[in-house]
C-alpha atoms as a PDB file:
ATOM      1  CA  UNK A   1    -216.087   0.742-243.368  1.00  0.00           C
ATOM      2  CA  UNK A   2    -215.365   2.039-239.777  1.00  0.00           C
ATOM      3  CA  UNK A   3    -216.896   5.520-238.735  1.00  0.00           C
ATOM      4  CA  UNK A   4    -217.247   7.273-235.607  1.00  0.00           C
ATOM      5  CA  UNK A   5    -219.882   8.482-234.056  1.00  0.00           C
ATOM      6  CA  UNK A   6    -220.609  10.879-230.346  1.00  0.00           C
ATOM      7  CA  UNK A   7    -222.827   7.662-228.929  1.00  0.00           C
ATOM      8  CA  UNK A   8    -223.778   4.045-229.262  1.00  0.00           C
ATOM      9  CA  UNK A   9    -226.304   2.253-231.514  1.00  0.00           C
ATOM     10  CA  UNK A  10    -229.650   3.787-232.086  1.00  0.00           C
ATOM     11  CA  UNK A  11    -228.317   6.950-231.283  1.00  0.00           C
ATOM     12  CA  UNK A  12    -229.347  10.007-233.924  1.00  0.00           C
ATOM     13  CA  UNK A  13    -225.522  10.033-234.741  1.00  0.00           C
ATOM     14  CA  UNK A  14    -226.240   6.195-235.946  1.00  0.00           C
ATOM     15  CA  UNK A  15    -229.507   6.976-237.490  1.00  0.00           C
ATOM     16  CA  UNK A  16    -227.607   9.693-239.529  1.00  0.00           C
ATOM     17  CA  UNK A  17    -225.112   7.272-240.398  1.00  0.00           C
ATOM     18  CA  UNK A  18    -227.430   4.555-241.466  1.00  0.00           C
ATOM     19  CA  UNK A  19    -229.506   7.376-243.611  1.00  0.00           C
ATOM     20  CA  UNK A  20    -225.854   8.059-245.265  1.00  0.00           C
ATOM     21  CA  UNK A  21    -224.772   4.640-245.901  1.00  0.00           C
ATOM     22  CA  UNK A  22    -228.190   2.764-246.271  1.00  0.00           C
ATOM     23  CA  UNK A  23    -226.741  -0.594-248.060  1.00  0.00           C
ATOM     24  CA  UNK A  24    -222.792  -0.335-246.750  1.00  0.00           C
ATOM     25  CA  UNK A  25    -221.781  -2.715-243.917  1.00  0.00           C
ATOM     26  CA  UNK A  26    -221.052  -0.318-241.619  1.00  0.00           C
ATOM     27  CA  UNK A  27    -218.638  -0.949-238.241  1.00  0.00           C
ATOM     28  CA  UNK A  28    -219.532   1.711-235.399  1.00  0.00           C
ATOM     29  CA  UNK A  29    -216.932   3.034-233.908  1.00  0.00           C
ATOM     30  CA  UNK A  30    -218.631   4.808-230.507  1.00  0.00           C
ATOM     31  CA  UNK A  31    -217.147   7.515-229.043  1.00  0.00           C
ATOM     32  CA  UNK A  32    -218.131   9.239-225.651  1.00  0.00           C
ATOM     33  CA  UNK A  33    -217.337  13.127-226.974  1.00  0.00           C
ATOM     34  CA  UNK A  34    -217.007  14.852-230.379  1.00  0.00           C
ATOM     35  CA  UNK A  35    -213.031  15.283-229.624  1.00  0.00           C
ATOM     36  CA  UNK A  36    -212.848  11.203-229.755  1.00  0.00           C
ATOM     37  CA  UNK A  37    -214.574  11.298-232.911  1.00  0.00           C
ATOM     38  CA  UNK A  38    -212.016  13.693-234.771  1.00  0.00           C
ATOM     39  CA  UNK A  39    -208.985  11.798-232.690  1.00  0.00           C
ATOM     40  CA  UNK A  40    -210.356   8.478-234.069  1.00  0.00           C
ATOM     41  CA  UNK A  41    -209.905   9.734-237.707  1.00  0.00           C
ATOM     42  CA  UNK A  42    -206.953  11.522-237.066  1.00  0.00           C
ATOM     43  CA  UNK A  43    -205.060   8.373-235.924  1.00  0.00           C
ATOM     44  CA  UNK A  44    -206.937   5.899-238.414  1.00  0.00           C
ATOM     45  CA  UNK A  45    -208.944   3.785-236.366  1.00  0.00           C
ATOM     46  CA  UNK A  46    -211.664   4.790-238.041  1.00  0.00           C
ATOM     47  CA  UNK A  47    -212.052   5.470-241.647  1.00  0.00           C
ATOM     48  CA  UNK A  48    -214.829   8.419-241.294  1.00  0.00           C
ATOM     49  CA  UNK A  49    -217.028  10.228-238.962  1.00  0.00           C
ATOM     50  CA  UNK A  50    -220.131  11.561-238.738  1.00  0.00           C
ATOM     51  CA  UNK A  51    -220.704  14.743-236.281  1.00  0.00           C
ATOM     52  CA  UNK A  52    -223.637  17.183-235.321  1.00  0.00           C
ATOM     53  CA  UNK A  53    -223.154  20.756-236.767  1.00  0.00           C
ATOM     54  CA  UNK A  54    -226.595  22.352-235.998  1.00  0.00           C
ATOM     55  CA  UNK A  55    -230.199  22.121-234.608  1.00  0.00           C
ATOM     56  CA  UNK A  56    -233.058  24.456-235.274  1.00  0.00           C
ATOM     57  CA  UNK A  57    -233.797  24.704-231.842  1.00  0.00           C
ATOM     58  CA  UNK A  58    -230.445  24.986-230.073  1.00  0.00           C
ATOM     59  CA  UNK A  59    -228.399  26.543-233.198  1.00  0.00           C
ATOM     60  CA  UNK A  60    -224.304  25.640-234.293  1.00  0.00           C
ATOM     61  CA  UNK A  61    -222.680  23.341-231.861  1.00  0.00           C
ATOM     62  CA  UNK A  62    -219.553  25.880-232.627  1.00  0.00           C
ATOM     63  CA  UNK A  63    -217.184  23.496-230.807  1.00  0.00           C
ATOM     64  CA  UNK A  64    -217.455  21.018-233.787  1.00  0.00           C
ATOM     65  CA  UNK A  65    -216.833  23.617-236.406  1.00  0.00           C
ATOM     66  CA  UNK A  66    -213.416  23.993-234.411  1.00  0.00           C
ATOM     67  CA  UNK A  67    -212.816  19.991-234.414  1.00  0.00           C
ATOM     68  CA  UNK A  68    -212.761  19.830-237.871  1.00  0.00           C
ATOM     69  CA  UNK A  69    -210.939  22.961-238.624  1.00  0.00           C
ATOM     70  CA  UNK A  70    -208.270  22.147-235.928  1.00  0.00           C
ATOM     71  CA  UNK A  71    -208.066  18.392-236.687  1.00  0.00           C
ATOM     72  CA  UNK A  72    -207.636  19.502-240.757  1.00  0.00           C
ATOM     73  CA  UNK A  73    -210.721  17.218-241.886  1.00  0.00           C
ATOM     74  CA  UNK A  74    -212.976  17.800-244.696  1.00  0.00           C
ATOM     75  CA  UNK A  75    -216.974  17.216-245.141  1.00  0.00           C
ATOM     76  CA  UNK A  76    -217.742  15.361-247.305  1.00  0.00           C
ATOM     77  CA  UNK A  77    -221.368  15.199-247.399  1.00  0.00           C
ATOM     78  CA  UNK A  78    -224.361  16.271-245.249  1.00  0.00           C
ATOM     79  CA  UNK A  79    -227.836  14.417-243.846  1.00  0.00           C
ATOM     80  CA  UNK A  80    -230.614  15.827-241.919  1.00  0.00           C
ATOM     81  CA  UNK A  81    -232.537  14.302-239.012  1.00  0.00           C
ATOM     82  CA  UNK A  82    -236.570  15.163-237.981  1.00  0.00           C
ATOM     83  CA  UNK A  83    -235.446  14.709-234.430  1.00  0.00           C
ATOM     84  CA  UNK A  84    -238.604  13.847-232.049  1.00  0.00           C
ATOM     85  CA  UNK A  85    -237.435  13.562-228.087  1.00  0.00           C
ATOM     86  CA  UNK A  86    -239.237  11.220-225.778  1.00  0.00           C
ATOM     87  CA  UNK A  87    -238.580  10.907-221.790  1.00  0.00           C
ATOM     88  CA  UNK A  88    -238.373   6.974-220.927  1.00  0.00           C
ATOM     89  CA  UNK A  89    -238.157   5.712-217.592  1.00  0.00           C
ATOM     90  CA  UNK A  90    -238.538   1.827-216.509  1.00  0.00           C
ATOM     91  CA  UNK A  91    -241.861  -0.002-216.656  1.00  0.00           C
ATOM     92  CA  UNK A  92    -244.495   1.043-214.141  1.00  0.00           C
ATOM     93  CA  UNK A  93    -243.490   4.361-213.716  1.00  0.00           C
ATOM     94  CA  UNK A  94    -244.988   7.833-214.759  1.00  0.00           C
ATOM     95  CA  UNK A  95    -243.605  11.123-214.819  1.00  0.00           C
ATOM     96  CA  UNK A  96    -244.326  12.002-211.261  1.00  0.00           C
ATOM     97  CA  UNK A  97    -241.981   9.259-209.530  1.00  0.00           C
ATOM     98  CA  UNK A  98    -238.773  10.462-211.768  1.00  0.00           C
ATOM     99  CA  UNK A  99    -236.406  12.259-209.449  1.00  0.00           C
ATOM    100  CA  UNK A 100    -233.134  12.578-212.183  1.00  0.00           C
ATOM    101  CA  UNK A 101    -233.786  13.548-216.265  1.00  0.00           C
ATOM    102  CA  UNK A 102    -230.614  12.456-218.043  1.00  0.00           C
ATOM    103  CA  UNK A 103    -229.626  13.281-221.049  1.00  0.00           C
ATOM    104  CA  UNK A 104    -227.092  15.225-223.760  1.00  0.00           C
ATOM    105  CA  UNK A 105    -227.319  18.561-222.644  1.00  0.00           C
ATOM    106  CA  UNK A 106    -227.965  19.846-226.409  1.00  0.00           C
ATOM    107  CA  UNK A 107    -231.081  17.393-226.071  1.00  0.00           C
ATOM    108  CA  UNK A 108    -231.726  18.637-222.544  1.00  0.00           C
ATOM    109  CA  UNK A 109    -231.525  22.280-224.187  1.00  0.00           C
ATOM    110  CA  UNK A 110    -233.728  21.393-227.103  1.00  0.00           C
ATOM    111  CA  UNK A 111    -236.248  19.969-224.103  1.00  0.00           C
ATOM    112  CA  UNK A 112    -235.769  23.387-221.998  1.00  0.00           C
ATOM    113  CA  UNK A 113    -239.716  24.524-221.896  1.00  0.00           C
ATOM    114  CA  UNK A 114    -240.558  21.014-220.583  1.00  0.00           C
ATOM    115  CA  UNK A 115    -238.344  20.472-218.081  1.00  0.00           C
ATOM    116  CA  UNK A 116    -238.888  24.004-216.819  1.00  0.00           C
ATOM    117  CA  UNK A 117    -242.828  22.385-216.123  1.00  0.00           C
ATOM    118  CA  UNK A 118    -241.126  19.698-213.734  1.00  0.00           C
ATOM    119  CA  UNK A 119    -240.979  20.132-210.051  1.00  0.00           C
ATOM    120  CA  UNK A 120    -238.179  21.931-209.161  1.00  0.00           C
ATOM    121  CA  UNK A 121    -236.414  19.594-206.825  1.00  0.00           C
ATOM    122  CA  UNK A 122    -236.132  17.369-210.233  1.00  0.00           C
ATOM    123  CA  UNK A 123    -232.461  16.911-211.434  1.00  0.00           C
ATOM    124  CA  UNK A 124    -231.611  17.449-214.519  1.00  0.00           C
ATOM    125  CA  UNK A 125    -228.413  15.820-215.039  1.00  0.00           C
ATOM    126  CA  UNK A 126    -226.304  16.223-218.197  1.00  0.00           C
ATOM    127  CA  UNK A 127    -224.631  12.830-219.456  1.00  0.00           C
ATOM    128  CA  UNK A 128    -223.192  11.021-222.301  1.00  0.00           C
ATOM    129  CA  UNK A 129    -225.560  11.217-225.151  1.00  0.00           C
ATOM    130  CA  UNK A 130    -229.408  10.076-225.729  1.00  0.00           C
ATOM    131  CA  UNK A 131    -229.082   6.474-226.177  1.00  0.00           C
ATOM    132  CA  UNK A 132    -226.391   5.954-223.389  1.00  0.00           C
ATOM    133  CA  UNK A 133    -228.359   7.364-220.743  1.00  0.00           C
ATOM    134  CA  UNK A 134    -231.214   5.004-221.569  1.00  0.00           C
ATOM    135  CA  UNK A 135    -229.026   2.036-221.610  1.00  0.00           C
ATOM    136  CA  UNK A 136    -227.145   2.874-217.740  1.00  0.00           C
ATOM    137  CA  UNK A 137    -231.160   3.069-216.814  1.00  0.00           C
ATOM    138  CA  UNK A 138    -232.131  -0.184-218.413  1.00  0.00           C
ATOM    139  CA  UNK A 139    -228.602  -2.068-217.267  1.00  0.00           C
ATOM    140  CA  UNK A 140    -228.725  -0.497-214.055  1.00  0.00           C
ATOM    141  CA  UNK A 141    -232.511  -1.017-213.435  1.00  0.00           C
ATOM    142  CA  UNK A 142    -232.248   2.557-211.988  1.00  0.00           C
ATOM    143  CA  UNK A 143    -235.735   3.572-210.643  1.00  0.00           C
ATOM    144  CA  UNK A 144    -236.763   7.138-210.735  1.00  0.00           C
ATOM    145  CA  UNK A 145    -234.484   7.579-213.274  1.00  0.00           C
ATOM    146  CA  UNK A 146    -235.459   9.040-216.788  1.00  0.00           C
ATOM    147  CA  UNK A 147    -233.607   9.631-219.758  1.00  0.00           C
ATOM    148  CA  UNK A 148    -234.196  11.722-223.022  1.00  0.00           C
ATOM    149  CA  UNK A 149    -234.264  10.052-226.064  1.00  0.00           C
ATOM    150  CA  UNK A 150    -235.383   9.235-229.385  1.00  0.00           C
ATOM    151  CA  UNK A 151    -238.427   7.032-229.502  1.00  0.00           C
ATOM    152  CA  UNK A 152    -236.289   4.075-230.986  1.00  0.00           C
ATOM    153  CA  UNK A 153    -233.535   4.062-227.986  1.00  0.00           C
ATOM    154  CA  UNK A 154    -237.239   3.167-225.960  1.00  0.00           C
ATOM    155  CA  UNK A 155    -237.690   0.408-228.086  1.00  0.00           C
ATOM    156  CA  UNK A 156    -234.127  -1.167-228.415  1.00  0.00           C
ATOM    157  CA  UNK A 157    -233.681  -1.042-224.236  1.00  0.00           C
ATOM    158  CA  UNK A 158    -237.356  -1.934-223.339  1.00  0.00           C
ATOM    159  CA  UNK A 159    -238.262   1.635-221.862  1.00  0.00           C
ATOM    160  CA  UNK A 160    -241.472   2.772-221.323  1.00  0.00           C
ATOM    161  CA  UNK A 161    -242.331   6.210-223.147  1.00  0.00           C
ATOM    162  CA  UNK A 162    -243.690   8.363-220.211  1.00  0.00           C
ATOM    163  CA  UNK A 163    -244.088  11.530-222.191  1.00  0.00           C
ATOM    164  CA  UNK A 164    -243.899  11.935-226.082  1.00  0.00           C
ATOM    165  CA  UNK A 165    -242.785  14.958-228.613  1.00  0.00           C
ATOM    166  CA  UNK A 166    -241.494  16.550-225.793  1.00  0.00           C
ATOM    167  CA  UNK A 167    -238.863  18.863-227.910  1.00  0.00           C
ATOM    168  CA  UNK A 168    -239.160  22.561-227.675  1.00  0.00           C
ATOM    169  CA  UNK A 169    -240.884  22.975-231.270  1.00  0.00           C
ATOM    170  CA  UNK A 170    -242.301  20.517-233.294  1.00  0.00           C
ATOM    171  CA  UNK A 171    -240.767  20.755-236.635  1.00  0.00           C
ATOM    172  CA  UNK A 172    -237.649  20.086-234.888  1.00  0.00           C
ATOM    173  CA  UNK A 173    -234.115  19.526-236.962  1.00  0.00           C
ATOM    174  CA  UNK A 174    -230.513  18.771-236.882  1.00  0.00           C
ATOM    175  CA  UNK A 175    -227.918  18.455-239.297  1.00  0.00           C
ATOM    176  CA  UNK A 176    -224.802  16.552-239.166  1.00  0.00           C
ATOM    177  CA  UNK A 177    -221.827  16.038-241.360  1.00  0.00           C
ATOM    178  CA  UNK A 178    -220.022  13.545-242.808  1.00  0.00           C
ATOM    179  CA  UNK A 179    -215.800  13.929-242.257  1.00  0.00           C
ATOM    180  CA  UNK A 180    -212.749  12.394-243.362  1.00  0.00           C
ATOM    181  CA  UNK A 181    -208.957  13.126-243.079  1.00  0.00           C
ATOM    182  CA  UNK A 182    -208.166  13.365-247.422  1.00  0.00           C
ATOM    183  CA  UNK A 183    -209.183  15.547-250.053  1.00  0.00           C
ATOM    184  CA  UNK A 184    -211.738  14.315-252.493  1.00  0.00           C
ATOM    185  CA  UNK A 185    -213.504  15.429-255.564  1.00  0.00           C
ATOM    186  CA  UNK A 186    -216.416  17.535-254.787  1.00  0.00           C
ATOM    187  CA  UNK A 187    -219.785  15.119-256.304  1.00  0.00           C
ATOM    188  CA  UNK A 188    -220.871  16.044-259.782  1.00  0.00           C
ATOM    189  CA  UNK A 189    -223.656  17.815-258.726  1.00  0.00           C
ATOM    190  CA  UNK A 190    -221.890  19.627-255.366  1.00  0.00           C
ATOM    191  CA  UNK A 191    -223.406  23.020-254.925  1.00  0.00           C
ATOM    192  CA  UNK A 192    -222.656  23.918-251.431  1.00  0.00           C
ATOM    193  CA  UNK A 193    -219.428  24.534-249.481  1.00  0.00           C
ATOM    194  CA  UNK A 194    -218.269  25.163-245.959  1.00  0.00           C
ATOM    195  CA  UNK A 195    -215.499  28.068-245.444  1.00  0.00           C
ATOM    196  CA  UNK A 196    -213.390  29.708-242.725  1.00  0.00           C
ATOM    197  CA  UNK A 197    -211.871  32.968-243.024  1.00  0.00           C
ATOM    198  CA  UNK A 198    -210.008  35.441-240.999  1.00  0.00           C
ATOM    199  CA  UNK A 199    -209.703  39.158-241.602  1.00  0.00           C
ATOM    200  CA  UNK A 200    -207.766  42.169-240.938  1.00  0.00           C
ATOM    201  CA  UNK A 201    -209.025  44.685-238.573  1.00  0.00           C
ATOM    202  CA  UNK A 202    -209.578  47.376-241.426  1.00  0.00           C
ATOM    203  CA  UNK A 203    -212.642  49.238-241.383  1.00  0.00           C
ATOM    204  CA  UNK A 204    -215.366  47.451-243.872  1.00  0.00           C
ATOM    205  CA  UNK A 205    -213.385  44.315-244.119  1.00  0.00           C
ATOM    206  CA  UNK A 206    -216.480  42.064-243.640  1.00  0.00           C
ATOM    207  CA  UNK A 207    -219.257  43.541-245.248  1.00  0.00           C
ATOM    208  CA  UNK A 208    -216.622  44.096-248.207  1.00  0.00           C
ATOM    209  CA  UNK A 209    -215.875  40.179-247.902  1.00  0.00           C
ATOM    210  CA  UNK A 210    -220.199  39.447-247.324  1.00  0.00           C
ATOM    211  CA  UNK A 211    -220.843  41.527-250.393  1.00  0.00           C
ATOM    212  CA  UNK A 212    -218.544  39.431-252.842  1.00  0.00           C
ATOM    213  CA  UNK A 213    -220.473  36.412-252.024  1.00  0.00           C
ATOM    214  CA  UNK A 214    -223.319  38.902-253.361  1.00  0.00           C
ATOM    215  CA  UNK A 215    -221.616  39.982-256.528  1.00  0.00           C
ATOM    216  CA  UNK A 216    -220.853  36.554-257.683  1.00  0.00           C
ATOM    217  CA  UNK A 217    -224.199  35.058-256.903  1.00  0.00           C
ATOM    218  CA  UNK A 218    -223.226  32.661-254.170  1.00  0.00           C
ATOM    219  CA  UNK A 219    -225.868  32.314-251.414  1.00  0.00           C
ATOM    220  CA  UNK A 220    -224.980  32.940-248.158  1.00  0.00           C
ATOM    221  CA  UNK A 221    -227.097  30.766-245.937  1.00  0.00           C
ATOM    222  CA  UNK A 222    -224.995  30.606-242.427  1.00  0.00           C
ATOM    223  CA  UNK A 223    -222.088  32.929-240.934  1.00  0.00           C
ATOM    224  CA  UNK A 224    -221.059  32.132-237.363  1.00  0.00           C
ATOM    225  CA  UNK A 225    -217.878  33.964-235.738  1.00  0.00           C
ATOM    226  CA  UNK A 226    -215.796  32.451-233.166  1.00  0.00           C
ATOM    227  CA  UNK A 227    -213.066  33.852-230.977  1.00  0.00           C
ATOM    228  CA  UNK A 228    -209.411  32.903-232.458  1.00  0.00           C
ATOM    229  CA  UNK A 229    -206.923  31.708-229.180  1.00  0.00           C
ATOM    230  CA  UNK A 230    -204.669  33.894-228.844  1.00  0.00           C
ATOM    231  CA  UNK A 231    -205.874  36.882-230.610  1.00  0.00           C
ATOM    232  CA  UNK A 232    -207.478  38.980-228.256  1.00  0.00           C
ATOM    233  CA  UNK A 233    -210.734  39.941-229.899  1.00  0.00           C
ATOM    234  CA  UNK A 234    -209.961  39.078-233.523  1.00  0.00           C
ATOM    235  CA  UNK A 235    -212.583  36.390-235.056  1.00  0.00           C
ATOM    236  CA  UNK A 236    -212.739  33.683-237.178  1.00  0.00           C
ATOM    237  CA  UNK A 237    -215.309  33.343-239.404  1.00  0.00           C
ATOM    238  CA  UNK A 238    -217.431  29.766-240.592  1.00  0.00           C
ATOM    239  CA  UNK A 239    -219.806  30.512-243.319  1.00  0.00           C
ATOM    240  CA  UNK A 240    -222.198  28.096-245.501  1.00  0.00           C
ATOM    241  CA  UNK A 241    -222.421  29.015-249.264  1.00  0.00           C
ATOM    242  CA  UNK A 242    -224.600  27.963-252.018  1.00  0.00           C
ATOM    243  CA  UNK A 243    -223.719  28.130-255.584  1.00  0.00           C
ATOM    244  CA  UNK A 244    -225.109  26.984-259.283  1.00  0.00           C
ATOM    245  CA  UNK A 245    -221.854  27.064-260.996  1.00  0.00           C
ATOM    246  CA  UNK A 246    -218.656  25.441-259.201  1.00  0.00           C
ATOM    247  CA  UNK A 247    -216.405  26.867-261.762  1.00  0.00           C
ATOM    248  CA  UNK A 248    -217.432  30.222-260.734  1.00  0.00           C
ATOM    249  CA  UNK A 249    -217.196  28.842-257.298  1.00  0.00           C
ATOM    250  CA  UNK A 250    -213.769  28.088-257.529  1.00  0.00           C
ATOM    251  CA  UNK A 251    -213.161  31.191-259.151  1.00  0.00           C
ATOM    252  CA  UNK A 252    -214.796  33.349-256.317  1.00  0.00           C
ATOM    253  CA  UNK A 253    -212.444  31.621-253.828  1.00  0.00           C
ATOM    254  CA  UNK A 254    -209.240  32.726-255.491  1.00  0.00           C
ATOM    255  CA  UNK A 255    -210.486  36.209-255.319  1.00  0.00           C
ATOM    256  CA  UNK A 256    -211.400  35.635-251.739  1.00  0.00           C
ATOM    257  CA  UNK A 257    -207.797  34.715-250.817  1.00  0.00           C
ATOM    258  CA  UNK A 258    -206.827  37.791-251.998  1.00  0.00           C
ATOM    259  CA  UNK A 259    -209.611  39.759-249.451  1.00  0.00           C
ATOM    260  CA  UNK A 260    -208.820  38.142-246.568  1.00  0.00           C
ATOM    261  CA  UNK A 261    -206.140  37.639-243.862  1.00  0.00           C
ATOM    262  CA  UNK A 262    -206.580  33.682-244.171  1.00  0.00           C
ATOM    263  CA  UNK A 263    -209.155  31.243-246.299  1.00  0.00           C
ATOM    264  CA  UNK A 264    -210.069  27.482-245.397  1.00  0.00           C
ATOM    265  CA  UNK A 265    -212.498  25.034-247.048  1.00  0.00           C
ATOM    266  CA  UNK A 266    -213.916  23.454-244.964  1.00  0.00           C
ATOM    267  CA  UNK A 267    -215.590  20.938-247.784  1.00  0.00           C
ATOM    268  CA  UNK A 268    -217.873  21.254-250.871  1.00  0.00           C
ATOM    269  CA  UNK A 269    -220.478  19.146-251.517  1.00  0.00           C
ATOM    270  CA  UNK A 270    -224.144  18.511-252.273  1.00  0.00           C
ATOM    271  CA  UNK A 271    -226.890  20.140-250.571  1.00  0.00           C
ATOM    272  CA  UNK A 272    -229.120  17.341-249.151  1.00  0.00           C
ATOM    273  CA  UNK A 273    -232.232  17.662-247.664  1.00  0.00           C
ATOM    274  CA  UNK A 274    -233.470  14.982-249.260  1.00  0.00           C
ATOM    275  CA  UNK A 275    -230.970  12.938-247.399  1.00  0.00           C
ATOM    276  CA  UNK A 276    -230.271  10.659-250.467  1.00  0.00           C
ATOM    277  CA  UNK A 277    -227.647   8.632-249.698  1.00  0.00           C
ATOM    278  CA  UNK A 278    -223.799   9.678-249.536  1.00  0.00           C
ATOM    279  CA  UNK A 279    -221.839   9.560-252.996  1.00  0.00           C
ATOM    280  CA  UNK A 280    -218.699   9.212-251.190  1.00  0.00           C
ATOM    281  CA  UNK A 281    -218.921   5.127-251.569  1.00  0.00           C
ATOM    282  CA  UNK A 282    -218.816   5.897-255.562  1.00  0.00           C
ATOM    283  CA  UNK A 283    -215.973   8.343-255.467  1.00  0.00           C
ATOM    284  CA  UNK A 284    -213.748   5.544-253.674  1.00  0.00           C
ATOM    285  CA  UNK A 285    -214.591   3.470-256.218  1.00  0.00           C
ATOM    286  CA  UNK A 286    -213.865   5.613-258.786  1.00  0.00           C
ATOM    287  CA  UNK A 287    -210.638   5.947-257.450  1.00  0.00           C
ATOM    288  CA  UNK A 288    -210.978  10.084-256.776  1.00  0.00           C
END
């Protein structure tokens, strides 16, 4: 099975895919941005994709919520990552002979208080992703060079760990989403969905739509709003639900249409902080 992912091996985009697919032989298919990740599903060189959607520290990467609504994909599941960050430099080195911090600049933002602590003529240069940065170090034997990382991109390119836990808060998150290009069955036990909307500009029109999420007992756990091209100051609108019942779900949504100017979704499936491993494997089988 061939998925994308923003990165290379031992990147937190392939430890989320790993924690999806624990026993699947899995072909990486490594992507410099999030855009080559939707365009590699899009034109079927690769079969899924895994993307970042949001980080406790650094909130919605909103761009990605626009990849998969503009590229017409659907999640399929979800996984969550404890993410620790670690600056690694080459052996022999401590903090105070780095001159450049590389890194993704959503890790560099989740890093912001420590890297404020760093002299000021330090640059802080924003690059690939995590484990790519490490590697050009490693490859490159660049000296005075550090990257941001995960503790296991240290290990896999023989870095030495100059500074640990380094992240902004300690109980330190990020969920990411697995994506496809078809339609499948929402799991058995799928009690979460992902939605878009657009409304009119009549007065009340979203705490009207908000409250209907209330009346039918769906949880509301997420709204972001993002600016539609085009439409001068007219919004669209990415929410996260929870439900119990997906009948009543379902049922919710066809009232919905009727409320608003336009109605996506996005995906329903399982809530999974317990990051068990994706169902999606058994739904192919199944033939759904």
């Amino acid at each position: 099975m061939k998925i994308a992912i923003q990165g290379i091996e031992s990147s937190f985009h392939d430890m989320a895919t790993r924690l999806l697919f624990p026993d699947t032989e899995i072909e990486l298919i490594m992507c410099d941005t999030f855009e080559k990740v939707t365009e590699c599903i899009e034109n079927m060189s690769a079969d899924f994709g895994v993307l970042a959607i949001e980080n406790t520290i650094a909130g919605s990467i909103l761009p990605n919520y626009n990849l998969i609504d503009a590229s017409g994909l659907v999640i399929y599941d979800e996984v969550f990552l404890n993410i620790q960050m670690f600056i690694m430099a080459l052996g022999g080195q401590t903090i105070y002979d780095i001159d450049e911090v590389h890194s993704h600049p959503v890790a560099l933002l989740q890093c912001k208080d420590y890297l404020r602590k760093l002299p000021p003529q330090l640059k802080i240069i924003e690059g690939k992703d995590t484990a790519s940065e490490a590697k050009k170090i490693k490859e490159g034997n660049l000296k005075g060079v550090a990257a941001i990382a995960g503790k296991q991109v240290a290990e896999r390119f023989g870095l030495e760990i100059l500074d640990s836990n380094i992240q902004n808060e300690k109980d330190n998150q990020t969920r990411f989403v697995l994506i496809g290009k078809e339609a499948i069955a929402p799991a058995e036990n799928a009690n979460k969905a992902t939605l878009k909307f657009e409304l009119s500009h009549s007065l009340g029109s979203l705490s009207n739509t908000l409250q209907m999420f209330t009346t039918f007992n769906i949880n509301l756990t997420k709204i972001q709003s993002l600016p539609i091209v085009g439409k001068p100051w007219q919004y669209a609108f990415f929410v996260d639900v929870m439900f119990d019942d997906y009948q009543l779900f379902t049922e919710v949504t066809k009232v919905l249409k009727k409320a608003v100017s336009e109605l996506k979704i996005l995906g329903v499936y399982k809530h999974n902080v317990e990051n068990t491993p994706s169902q999606l494997i058994q739904v192919l089988e199944n033939g759904k």
